[in-house]
C-alpha atoms as a PDB file:
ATOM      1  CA  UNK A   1     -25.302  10.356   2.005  1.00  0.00           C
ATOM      2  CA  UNK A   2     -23.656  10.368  -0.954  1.00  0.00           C
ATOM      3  CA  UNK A   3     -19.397   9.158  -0.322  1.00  0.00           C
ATOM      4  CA  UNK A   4     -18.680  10.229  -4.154  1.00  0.00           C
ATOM      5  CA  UNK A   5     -15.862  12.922  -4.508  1.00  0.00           C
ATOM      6  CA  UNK A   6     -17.196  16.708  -4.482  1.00  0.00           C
ATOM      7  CA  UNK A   7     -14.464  17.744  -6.492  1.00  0.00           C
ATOM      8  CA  UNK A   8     -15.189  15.306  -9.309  1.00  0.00           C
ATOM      9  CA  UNK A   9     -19.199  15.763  -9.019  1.00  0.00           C
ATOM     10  CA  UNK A  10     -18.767  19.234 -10.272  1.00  0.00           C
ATOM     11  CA  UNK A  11     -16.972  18.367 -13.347  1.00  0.00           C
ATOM     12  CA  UNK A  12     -18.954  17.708 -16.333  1.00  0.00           C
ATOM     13  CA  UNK A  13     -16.703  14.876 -17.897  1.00  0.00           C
ATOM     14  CA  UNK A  14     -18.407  15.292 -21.184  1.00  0.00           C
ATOM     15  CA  UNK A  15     -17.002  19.044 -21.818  1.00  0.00           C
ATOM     16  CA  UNK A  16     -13.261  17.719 -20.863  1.00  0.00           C
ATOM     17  CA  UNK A  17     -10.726  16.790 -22.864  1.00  0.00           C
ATOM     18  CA  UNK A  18      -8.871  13.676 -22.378  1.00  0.00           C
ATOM     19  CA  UNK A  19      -6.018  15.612 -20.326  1.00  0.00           C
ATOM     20  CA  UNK A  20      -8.063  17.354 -18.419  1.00  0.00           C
ATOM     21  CA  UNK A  21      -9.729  14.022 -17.402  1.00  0.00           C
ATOM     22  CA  UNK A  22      -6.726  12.786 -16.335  1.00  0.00           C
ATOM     23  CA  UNK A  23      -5.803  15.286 -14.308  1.00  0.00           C
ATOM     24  CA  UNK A  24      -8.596  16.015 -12.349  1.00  0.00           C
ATOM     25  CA  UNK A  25      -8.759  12.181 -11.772  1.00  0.00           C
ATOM     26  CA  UNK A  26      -4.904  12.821 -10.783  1.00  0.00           C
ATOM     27  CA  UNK A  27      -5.871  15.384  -8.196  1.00  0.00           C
ATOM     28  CA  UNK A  28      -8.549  12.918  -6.815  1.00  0.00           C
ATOM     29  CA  UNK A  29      -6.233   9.554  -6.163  1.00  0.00           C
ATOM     30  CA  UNK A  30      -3.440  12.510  -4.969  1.00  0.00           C
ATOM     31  CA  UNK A  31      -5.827  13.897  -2.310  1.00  0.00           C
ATOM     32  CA  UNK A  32      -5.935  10.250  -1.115  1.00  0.00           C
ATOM     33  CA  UNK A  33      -2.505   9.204  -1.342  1.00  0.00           C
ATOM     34  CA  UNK A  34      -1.949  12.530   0.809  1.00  0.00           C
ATOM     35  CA  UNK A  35      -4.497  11.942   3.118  1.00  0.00           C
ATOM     36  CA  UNK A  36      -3.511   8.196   3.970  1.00  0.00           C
ATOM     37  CA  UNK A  37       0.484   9.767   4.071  1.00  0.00           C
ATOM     38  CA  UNK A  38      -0.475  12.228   6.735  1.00  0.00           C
ATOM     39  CA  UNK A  39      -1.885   9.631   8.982  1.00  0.00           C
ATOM     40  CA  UNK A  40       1.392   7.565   9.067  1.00  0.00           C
ATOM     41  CA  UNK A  41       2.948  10.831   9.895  1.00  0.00           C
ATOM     42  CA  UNK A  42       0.954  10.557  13.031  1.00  0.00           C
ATOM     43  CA  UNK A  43      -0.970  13.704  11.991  1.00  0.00           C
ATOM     44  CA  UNK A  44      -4.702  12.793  12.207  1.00  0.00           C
ATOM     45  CA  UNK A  45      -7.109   9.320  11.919  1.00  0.00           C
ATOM     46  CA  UNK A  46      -9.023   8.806   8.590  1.00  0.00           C
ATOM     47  CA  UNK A  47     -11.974   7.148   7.125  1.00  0.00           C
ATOM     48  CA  UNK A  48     -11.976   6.494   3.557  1.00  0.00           C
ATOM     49  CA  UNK A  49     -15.378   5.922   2.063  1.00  0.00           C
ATOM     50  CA  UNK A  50     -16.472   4.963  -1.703  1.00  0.00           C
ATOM     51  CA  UNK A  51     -17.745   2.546  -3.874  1.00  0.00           C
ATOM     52  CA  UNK A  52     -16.145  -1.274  -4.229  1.00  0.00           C
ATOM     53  CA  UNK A  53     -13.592  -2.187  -6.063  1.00  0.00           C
ATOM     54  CA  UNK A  54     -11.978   1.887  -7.298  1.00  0.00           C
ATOM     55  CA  UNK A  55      -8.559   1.525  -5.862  1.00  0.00           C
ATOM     56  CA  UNK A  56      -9.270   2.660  -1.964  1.00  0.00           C
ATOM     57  CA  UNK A  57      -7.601  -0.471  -0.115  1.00  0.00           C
ATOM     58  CA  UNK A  58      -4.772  -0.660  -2.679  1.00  0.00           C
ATOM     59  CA  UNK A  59      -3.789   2.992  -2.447  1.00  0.00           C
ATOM     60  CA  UNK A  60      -4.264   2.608   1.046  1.00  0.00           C
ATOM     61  CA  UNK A  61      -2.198  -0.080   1.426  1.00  0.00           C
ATOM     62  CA  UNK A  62       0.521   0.989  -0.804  1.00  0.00           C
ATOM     63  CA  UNK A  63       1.125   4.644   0.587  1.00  0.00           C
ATOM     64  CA  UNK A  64       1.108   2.680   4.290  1.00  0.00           C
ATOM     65  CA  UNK A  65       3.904   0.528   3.094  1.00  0.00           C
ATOM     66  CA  UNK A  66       6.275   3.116   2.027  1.00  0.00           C
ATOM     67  CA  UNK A  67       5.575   5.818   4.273  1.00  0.00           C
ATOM     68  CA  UNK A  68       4.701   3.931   8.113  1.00  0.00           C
ATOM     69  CA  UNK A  69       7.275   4.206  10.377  1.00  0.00           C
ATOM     70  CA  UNK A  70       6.233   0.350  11.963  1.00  0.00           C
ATOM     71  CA  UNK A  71       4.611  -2.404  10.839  1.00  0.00           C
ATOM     72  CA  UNK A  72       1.090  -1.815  10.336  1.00  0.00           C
ATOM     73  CA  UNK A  73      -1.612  -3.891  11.157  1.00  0.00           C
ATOM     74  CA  UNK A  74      -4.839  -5.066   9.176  1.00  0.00           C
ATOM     75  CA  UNK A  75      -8.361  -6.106   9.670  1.00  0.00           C
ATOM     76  CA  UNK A  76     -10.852  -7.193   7.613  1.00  0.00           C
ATOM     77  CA  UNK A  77     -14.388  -9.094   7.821  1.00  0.00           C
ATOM     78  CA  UNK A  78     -16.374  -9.864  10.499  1.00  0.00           C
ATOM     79  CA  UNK A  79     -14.940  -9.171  13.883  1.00  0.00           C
ATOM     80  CA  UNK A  80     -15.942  -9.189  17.713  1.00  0.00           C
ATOM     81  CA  UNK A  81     -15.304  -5.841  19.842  1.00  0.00           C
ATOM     82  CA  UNK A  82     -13.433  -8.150  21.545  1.00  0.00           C
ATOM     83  CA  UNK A  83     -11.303  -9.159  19.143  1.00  0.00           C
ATOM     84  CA  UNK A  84     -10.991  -5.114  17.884  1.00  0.00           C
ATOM     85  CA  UNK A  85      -9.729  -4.025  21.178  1.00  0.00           C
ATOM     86  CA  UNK A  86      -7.537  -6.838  21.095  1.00  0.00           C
ATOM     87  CA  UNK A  87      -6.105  -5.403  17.932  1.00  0.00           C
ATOM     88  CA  UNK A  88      -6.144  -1.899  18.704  1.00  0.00           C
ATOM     89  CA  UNK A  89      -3.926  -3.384  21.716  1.00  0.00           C
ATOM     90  CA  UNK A  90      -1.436  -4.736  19.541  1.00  0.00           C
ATOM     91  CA  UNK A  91      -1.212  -1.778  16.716  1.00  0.00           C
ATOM     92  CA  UNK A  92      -1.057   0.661  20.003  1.00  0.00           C
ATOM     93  CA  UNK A  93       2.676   2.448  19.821  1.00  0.00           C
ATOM     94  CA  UNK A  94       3.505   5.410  18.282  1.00  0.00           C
ATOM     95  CA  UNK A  95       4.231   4.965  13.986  1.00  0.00           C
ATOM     96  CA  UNK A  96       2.018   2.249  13.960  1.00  0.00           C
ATOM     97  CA  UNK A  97      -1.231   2.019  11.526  1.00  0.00           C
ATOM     98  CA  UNK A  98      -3.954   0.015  11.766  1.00  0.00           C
ATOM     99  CA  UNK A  99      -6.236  -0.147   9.025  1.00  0.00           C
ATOM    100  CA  UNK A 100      -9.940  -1.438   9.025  1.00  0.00           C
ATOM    101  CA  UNK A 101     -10.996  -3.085   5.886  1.00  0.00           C
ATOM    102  CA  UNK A 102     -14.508  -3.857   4.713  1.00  0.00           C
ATOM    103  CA  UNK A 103     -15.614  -4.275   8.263  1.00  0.00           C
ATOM    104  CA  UNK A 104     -18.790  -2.382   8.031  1.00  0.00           C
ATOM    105  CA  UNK A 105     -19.972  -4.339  11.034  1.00  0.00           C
ATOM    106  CA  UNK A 106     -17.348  -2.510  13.187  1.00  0.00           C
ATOM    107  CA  UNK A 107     -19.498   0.590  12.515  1.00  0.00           C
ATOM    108  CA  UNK A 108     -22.929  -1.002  12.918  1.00  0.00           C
ATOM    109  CA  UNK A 109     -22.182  -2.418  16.412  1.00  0.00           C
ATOM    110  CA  UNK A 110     -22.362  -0.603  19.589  1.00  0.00           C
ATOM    111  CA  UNK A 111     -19.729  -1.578  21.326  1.00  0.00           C
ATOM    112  CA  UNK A 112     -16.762  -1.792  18.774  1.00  0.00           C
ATOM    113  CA  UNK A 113     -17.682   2.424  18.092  1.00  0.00           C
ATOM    114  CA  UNK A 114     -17.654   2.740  21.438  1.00  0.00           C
ATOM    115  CA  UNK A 115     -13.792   1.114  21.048  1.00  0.00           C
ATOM    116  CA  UNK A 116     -13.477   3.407  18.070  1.00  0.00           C
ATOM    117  CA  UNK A 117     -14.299   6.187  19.942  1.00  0.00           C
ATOM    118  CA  UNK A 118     -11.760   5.585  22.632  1.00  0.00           C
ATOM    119  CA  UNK A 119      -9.142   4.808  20.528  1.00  0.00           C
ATOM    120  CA  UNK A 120      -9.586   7.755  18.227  1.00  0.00           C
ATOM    121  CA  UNK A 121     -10.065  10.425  20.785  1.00  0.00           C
ATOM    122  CA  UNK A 122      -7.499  13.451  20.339  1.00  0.00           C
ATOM    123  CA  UNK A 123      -6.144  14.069  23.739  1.00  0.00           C
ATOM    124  CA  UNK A 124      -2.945  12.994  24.551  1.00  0.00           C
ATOM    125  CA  UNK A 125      -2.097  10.295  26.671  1.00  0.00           C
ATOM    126  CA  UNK A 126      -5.116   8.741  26.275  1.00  0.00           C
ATOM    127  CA  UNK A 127      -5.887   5.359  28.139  1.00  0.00           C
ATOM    128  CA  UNK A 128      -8.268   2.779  26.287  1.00  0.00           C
ATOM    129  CA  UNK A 129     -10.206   1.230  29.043  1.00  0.00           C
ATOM    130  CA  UNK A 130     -12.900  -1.702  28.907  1.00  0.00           C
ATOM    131  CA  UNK A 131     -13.522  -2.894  31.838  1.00  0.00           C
ATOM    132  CA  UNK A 132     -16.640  -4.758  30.711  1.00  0.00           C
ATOM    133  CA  UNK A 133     -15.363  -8.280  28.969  1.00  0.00           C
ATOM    134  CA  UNK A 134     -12.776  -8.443  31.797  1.00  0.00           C
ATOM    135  CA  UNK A 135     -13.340 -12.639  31.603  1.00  0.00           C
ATOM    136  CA  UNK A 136     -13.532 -12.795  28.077  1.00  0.00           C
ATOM    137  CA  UNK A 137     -10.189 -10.562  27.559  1.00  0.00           C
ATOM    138  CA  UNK A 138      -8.588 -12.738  30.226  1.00  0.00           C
ATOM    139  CA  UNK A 139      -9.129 -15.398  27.867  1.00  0.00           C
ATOM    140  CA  UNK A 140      -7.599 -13.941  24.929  1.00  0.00           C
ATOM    141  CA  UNK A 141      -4.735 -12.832  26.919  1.00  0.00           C
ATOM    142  CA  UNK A 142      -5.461  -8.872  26.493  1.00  0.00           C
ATOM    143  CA  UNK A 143      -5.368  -6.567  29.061  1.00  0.00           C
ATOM    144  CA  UNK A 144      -8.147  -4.445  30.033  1.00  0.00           C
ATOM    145  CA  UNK A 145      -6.788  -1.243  29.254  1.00  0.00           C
ATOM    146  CA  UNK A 146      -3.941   0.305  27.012  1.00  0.00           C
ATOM    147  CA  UNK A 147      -2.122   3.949  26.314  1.00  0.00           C
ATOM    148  CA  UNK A 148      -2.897   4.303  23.074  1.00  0.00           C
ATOM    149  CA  UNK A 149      -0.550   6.271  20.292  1.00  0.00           C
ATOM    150  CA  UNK A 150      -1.153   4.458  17.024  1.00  0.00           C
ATOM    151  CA  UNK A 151      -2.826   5.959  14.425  1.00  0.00           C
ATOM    152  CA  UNK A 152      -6.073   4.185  12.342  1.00  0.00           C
ATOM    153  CA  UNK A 153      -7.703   3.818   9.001  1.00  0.00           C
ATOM    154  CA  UNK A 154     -11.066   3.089   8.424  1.00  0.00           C
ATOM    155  CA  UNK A 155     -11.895   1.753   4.998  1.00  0.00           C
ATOM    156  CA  UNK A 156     -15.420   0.942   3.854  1.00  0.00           C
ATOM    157  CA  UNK A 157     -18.106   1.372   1.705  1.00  0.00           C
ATOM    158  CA  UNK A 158     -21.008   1.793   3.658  1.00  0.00           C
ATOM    159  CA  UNK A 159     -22.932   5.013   2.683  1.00  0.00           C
ATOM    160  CA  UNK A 160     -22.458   7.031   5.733  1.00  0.00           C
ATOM    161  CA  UNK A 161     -24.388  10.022   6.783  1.00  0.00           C
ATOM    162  CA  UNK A 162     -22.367  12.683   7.486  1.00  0.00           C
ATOM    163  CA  UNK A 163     -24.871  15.779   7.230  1.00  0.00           C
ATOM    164  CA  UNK A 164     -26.229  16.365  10.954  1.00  0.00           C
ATOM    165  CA  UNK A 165     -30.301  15.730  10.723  1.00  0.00           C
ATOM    166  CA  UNK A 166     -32.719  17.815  12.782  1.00  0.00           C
ATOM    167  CA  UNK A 167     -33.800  13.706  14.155  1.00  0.00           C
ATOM    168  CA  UNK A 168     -30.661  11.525  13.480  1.00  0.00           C
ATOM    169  CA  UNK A 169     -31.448   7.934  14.167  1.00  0.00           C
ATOM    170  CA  UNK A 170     -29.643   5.943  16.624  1.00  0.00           C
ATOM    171  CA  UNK A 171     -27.121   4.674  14.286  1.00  0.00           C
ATOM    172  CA  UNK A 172     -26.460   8.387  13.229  1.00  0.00           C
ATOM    173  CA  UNK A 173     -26.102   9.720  16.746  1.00  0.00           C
ATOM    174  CA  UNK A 174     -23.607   6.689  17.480  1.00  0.00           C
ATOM    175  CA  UNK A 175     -21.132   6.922  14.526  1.00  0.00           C
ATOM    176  CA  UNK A 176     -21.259  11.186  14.426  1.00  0.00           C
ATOM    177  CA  UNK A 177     -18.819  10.785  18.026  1.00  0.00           C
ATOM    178  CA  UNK A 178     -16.708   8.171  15.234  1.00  0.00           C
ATOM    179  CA  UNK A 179     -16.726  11.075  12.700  1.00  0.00           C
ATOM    180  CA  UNK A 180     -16.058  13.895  14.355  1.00  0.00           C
ATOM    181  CA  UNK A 181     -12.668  12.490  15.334  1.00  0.00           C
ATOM    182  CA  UNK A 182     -11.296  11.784  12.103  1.00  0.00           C
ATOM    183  CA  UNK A 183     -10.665  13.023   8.871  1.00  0.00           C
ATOM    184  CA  UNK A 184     -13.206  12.243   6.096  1.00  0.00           C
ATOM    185  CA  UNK A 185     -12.345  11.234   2.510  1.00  0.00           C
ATOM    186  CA  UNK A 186     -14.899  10.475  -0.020  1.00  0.00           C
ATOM    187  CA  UNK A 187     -13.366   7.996  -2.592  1.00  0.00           C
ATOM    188  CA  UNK A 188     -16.000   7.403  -4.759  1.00  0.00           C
ATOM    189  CA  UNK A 189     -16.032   8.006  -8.562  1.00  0.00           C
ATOM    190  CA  UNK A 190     -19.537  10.146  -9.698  1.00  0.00           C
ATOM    191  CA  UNK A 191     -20.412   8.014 -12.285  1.00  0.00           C
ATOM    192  CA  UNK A 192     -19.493   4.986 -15.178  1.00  0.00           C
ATOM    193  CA  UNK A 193     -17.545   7.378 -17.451  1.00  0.00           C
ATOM    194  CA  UNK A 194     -15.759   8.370 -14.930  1.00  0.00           C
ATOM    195  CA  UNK A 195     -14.904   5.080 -13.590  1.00  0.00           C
ATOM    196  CA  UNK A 196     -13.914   3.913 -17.391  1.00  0.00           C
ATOM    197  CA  UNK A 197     -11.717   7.209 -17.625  1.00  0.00           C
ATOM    198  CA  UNK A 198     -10.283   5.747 -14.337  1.00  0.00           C
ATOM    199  CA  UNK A 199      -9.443   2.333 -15.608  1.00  0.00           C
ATOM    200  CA  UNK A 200      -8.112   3.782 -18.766  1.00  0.00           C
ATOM    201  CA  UNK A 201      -5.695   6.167 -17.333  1.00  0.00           C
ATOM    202  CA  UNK A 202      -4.158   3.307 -14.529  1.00  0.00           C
ATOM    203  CA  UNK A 203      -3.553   0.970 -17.541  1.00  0.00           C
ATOM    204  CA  UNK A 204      -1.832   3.650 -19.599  1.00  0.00           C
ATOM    205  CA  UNK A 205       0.683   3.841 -17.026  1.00  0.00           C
ATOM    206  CA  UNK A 206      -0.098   7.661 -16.489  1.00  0.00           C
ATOM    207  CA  UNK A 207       2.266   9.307 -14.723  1.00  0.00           C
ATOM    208  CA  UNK A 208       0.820  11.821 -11.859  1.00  0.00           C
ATOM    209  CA  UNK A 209       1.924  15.572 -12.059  1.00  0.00           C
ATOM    210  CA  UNK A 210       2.038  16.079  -8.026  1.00  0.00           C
ATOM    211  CA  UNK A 211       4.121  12.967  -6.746  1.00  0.00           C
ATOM    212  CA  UNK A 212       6.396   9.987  -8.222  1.00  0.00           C
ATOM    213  CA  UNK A 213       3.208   8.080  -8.831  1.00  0.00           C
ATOM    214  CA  UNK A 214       2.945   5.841 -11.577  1.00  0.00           C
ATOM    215  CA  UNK A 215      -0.826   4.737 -12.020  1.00  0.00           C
ATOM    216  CA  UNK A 216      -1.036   0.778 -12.928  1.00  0.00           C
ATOM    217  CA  UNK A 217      -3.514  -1.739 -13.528  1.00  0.00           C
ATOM    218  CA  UNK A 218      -2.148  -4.643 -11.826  1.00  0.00           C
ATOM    219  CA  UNK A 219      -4.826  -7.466 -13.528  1.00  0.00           C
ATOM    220  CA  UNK A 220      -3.245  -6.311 -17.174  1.00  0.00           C
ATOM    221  CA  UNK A 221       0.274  -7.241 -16.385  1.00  0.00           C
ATOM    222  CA  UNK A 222       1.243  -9.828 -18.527  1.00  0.00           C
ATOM    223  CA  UNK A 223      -1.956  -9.321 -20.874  1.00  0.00           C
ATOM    224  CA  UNK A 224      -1.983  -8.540 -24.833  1.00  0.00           C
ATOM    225  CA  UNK A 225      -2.415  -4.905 -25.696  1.00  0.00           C
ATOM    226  CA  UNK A 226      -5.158  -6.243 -27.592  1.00  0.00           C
ATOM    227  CA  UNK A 227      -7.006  -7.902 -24.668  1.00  0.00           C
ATOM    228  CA  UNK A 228      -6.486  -5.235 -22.475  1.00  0.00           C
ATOM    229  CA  UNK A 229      -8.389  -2.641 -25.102  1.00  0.00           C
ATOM    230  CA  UNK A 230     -11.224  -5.296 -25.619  1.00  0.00           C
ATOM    231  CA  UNK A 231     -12.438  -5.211 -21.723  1.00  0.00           C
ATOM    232  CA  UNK A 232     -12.209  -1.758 -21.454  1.00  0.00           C
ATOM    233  CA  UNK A 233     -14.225  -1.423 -24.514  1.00  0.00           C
ATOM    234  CA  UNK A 234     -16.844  -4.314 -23.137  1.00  0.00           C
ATOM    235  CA  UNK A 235     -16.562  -2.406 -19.916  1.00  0.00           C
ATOM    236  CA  UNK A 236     -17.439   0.596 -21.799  1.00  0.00           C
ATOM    237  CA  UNK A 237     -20.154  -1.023 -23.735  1.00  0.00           C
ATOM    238  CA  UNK A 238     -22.265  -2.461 -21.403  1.00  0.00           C
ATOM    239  CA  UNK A 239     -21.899   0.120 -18.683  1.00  0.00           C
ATOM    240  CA  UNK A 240     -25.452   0.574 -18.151  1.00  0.00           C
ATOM    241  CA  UNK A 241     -26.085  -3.017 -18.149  1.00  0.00           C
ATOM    242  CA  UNK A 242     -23.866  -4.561 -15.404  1.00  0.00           C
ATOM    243  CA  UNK A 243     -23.439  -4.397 -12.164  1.00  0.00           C
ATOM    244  CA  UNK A 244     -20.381  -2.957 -11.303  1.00  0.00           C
ATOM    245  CA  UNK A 245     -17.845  -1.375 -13.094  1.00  0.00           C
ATOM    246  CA  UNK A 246     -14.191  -1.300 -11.065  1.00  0.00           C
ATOM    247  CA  UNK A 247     -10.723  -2.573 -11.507  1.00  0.00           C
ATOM    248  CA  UNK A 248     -11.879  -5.318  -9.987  1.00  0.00           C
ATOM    249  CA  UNK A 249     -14.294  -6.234 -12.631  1.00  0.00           C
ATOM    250  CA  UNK A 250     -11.406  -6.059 -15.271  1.00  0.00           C
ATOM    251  CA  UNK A 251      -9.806  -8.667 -13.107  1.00  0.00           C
ATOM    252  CA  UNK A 252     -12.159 -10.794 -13.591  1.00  0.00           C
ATOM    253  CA  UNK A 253     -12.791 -10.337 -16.801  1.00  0.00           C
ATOM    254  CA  UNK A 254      -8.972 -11.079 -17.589  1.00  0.00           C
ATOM    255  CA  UNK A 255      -9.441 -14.448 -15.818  1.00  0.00           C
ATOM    256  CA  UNK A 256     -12.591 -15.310 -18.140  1.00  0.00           C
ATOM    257  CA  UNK A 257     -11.250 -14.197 -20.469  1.00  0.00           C
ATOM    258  CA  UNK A 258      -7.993 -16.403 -19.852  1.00  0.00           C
ATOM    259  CA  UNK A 259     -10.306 -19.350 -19.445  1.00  0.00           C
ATOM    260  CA  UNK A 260     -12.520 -18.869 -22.367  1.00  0.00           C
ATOM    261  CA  UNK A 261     -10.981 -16.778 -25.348  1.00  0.00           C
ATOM    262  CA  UNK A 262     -13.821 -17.489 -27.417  1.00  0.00           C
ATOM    263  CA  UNK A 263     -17.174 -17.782 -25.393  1.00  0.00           C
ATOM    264  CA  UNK A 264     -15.879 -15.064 -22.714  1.00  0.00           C
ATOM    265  CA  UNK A 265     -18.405 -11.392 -23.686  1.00  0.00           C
ATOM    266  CA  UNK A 266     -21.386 -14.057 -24.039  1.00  0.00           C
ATOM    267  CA  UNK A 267     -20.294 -15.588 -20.348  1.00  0.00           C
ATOM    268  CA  UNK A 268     -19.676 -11.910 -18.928  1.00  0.00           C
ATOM    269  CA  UNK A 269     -22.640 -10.698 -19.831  1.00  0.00           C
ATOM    270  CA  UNK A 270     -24.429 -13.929 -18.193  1.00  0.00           C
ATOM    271  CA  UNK A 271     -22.232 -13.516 -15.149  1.00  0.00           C
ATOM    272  CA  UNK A 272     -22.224  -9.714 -14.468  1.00  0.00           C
ATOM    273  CA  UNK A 273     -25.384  -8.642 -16.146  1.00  0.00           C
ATOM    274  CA  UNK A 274     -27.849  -6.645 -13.791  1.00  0.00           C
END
């Protein structure tokens, strides 16, 4: 069940050297860039998976925005099938992308797979057809059924099952259909030094040795040197004592610490501690 990168889990960080840290981390955000790039050239579906807050919706957003040929169009939070089909409908022409965000309820709920699995089927020429909610799509000013040609994204972090079992439960044998048509990234980072290693090579600025990339840290523009190498070596410190360690925790850290230059590792540790 794990969604944590294979090719990462077999490298013992401890026995690499700091290059060789970076670039296997290079190869990981690359296989991601490439992946999300090869759906906006209308080339396959894909569902990212991994842990919160490692750089999955940014990448994914990013790539989108230099490489779709339309306007793409986002979800995110709680939404009705309704309301999905209704999007589907709208991101349905050919170059378009629509990405699902942290809507893990989209592949919890019945119906919306059963959207998903419309929408993502392979054969061409496809028709997306739901006749069921005819009153309620009325409504909402949708029609019942599309052609579909766009091209989707899921992105979550729900641990999904993706080994078959010899007794799948119900909520196994209704998102394997989901799988099946899509390609399957695992984004997640194996463990805290990796994660650190992660945040340290984005805010060096290191440059990637298969694209133009230029890693970043987007919540240390603007910030001291100095400040920027006392998270990371909080983060560091108290890895096995908070909750989560992401870029998203330096961003908050940079705002505390912002806020409170003095009182800001005792407040951390208050606010983040497991």
């Amino acid at each position: 069940m794990s969604y944590v990168s294979p090719f990462l889990a077999k490298l013992d960080i401890s026995n690499l050297s700091k290059e060789e840290r970076r670039e296997a981390l290079d190869r990981h955000y690359t296989q991601l860039r490439k992946f999300v790039k090869g759906v906006c050239e209308d080339k396959f579906h894909l569902i990212v998976n991994g842990d919160a807050g490692m750089g999955k919706t940014e990448i994914t957003h990013e790539v989108v925005g230099k490489c779709a040929k339309k306007d793409c169009v986002s979800i995110s939070g709680t939404i009705s099938a309704v309301k999905l089909f209704g999007k589907f409908q709208d991101a349905r022409k050919p170059g378009q992308v629509m990405i699902i965000d942290d809507t893990d309820k989209v592949l919890e709920d019945q119906e919306s797979l059963e959207i998903l699995k419309g929408v993502l089927d392979t054969k061409k020429d496809k028709i997306v057809d739901w006749e069921k909610y005819s009153a309620a799509l009325q409504k909402s000013n949708i029609k019942s059924q599309f052609k579909y040609e766009g091209r989707c994204i899921i992105i979550t972090n729900k641990q999904l099952r993706t080994v078959p079992d010899a007794t799948p439960t119900i909520q196994q044998q209704r998102i394997l259909p989901v799988l099946s048509r899509c390609h399957y990234f695992k984004a997640g980072v194996p463990s805290s030094q990796w994660k650190i290693e992660s945040i340290r090579m984005h805010r060096e600025g290191y440059a990637s040795k298969h694209d133009d990339y230029k890693y970043e840290l987007r919540c240390f523009k603007g910030v001291d040197p100095k400040i920027q190498t006392e998270i990371i070596d909080w983060l560091e410190e108290n890895a096995d004592d908070i909750r989560e360690i992401s870029f998203r925790t330096c961003a908050m850290l940079v705002e505390l610490q912002k806020q409170e230059p003095v009182f800001w590792k005792e407040m951390a540790e208050a606010s983040l501690g497991c």
